[in-house]
PDB file of N, CA and C in Angstrom:
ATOM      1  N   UNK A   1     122.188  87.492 114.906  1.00  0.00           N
ATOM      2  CA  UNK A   1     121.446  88.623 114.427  1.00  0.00           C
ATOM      3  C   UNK A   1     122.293  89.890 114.475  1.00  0.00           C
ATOM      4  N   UNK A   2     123.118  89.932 115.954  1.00  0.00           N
ATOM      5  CA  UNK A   2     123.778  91.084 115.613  1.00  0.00           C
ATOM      6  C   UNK A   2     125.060  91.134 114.145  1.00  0.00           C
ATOM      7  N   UNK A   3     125.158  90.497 113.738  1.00  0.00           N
ATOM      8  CA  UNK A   3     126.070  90.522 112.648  1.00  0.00           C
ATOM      9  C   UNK A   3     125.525  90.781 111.669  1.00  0.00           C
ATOM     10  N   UNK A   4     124.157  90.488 111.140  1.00  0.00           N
ATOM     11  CA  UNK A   4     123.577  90.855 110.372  1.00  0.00           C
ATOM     12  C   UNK A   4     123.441  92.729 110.280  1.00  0.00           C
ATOM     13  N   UNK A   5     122.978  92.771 111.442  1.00  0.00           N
ATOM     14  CA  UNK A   5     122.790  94.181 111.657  1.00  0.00           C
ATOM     15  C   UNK A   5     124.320  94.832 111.395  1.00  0.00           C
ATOM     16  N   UNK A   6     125.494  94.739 111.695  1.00  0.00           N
ATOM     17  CA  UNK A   6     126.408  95.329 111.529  1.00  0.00           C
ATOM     18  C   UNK A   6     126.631  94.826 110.072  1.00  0.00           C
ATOM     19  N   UNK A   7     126.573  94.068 109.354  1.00  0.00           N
ATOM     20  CA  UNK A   7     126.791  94.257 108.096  1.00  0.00           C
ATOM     21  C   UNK A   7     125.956  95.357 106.731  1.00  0.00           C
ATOM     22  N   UNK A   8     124.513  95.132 107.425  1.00  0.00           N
ATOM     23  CA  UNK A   8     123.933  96.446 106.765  1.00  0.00           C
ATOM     24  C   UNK A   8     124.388  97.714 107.249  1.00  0.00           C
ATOM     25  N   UNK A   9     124.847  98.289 108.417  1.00  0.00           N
ATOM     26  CA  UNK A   9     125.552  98.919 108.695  1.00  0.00           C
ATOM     27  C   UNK A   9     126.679  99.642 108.056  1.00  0.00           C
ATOM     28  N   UNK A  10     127.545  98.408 107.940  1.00  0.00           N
ATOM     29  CA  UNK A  10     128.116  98.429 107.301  1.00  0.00           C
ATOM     30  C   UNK A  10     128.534  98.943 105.838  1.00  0.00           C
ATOM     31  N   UNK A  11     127.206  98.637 105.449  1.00  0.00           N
ATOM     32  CA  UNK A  11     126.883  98.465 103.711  1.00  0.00           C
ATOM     33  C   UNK A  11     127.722  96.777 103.035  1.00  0.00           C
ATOM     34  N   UNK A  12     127.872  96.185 103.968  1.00  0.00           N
ATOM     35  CA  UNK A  12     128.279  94.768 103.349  1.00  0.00           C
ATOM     36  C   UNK A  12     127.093  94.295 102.817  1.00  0.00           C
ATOM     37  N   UNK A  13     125.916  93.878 103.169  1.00  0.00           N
ATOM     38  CA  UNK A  13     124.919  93.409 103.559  1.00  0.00           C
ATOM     39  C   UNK A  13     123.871  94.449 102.284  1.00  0.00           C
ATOM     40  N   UNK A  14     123.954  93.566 101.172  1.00  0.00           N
ATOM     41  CA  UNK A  14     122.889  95.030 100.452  1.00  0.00           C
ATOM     42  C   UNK A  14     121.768  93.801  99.504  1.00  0.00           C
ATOM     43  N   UNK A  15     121.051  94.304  99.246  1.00  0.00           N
ATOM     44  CA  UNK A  15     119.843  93.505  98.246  1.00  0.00           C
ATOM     45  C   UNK A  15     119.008  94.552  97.458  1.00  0.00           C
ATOM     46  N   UNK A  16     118.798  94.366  96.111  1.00  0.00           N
ATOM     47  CA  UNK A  16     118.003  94.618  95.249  1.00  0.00           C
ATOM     48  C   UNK A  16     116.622  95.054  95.699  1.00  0.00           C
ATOM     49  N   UNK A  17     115.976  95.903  95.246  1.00  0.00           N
ATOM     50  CA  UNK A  17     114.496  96.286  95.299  1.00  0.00           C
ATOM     51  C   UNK A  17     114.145  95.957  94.117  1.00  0.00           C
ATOM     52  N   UNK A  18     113.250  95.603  93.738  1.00  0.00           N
ATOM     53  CA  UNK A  18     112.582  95.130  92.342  1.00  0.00           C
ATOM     54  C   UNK A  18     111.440  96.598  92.033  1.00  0.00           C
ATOM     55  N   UNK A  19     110.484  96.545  93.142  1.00  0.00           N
ATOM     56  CA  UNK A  19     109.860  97.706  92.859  1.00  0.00           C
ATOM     57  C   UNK A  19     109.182  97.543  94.236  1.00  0.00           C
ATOM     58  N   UNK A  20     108.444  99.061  94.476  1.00  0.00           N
ATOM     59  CA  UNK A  20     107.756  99.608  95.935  1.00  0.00           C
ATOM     60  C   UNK A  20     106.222 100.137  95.915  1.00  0.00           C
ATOM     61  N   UNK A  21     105.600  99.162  96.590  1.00  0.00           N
ATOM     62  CA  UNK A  21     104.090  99.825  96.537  1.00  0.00           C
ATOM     63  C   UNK A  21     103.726 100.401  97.487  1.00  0.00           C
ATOM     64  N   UNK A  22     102.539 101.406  97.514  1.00  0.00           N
ATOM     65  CA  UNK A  22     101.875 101.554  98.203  1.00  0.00           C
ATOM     66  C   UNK A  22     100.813 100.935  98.963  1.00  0.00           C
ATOM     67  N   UNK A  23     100.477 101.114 100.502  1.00  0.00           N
ATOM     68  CA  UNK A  23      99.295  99.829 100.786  1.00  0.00           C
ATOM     69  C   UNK A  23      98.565  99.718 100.189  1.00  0.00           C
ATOM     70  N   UNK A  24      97.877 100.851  99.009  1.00  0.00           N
ATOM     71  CA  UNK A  24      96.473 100.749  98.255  1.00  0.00           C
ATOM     72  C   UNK A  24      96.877  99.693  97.524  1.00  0.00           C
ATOM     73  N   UNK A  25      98.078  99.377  97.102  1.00  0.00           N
ATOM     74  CA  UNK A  25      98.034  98.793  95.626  1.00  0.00           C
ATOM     75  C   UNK A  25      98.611  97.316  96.434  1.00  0.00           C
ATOM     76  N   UNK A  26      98.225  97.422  97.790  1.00  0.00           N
ATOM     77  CA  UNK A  26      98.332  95.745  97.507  1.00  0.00           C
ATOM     78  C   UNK A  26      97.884  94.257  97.080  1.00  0.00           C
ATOM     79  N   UNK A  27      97.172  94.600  96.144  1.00  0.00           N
ATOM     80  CA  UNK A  27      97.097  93.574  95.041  1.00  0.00           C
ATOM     81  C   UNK A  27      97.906  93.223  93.939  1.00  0.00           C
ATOM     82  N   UNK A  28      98.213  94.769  93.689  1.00  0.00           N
ATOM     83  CA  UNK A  28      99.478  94.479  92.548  1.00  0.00           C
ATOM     84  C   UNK A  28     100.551  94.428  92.960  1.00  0.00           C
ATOM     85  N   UNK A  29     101.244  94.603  94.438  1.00  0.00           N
ATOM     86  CA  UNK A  29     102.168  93.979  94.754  1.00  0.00           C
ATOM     87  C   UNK A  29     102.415  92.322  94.684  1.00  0.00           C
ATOM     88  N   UNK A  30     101.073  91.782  95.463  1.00  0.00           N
ATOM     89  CA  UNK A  30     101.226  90.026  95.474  1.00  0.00           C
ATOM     90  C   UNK A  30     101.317  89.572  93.941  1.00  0.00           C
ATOM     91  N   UNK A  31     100.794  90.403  92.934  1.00  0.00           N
ATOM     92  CA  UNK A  31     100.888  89.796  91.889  1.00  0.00           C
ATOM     93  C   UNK A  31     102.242  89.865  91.065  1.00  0.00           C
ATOM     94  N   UNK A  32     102.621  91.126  91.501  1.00  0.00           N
ATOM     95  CA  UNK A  32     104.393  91.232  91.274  1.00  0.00           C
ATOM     96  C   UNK A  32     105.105  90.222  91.943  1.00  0.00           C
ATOM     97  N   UNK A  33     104.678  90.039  93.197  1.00  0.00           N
ATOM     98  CA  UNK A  33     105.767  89.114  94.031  1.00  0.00           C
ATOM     99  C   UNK A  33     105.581  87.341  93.006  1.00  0.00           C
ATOM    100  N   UNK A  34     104.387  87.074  93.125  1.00  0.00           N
ATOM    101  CA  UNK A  34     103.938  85.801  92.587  1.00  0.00           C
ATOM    102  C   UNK A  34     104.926  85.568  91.141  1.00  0.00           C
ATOM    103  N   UNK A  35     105.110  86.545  90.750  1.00  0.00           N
ATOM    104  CA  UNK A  35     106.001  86.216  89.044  1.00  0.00           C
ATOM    105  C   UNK A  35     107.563  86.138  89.804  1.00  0.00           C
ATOM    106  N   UNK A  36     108.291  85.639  88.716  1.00  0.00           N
ATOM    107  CA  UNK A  36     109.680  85.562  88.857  1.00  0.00           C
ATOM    108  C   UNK A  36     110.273  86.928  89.307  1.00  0.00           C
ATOM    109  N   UNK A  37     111.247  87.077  89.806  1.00  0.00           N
ATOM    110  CA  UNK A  37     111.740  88.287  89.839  1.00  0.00           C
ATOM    111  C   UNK A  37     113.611  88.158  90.588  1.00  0.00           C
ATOM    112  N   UNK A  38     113.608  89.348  90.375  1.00  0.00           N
ATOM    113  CA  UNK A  38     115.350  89.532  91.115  1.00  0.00           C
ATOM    114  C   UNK A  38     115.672  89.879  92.251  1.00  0.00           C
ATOM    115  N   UNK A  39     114.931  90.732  92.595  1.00  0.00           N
ATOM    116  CA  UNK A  39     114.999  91.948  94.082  1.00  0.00           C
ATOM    117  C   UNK A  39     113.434  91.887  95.091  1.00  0.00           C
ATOM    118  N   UNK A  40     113.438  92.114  95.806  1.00  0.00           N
ATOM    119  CA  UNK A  40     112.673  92.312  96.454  1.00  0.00           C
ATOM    120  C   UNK A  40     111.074  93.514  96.236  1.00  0.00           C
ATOM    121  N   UNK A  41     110.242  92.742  96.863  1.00  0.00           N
ATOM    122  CA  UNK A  41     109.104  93.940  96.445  1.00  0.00           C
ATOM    123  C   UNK A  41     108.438  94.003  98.363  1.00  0.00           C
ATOM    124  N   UNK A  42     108.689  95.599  98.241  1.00  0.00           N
ATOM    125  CA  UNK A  42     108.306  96.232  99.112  1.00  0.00           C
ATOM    126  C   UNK A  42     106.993  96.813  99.222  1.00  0.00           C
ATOM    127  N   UNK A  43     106.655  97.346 100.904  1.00  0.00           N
ATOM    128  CA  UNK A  43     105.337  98.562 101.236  1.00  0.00           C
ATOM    129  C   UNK A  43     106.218  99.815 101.508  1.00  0.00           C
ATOM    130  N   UNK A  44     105.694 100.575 100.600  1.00  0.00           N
ATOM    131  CA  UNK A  44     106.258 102.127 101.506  1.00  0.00           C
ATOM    132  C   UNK A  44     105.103 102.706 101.937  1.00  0.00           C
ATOM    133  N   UNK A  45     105.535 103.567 102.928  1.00  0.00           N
ATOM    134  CA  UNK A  45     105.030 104.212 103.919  1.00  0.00           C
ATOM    135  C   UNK A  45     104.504 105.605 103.281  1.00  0.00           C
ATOM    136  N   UNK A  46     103.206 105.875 103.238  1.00  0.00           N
ATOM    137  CA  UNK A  46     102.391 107.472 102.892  1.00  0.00           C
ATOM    138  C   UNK A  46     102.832 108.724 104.160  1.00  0.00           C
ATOM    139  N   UNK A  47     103.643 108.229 104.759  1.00  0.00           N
ATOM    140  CA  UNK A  47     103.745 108.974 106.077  1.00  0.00           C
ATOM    141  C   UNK A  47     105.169 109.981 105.564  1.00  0.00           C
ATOM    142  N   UNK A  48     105.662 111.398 105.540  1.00  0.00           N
ATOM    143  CA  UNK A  48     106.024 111.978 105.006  1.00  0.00           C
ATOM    144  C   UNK A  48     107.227 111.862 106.040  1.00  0.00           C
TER     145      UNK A  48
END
């Protein structure tokens, strides 16, 4: 694990975001995730 961590660190260690929801919209996240995709689909945080 620690290698992992030093590679994002790093910036070795990088991955795609596909797109970022909010908790309201988590429905249309699972339905984003459920289709094909490239990158990752995230929760962001309402907290400033």
């Amino acid at each position: 694990m620690d290698e992992i961590f030093s590679m994002i660190s790093e910036g070795t260690l990088k991955t795609y975001i596909e797109a970022d929801y909010s908790l309201e919209e988590w429905k249309t996240a699972l339905e984003h995730n459920a289709k094909p995709r490239m990158g990752k689909i995230i929760f962001k945080s309402s907290d400033p």
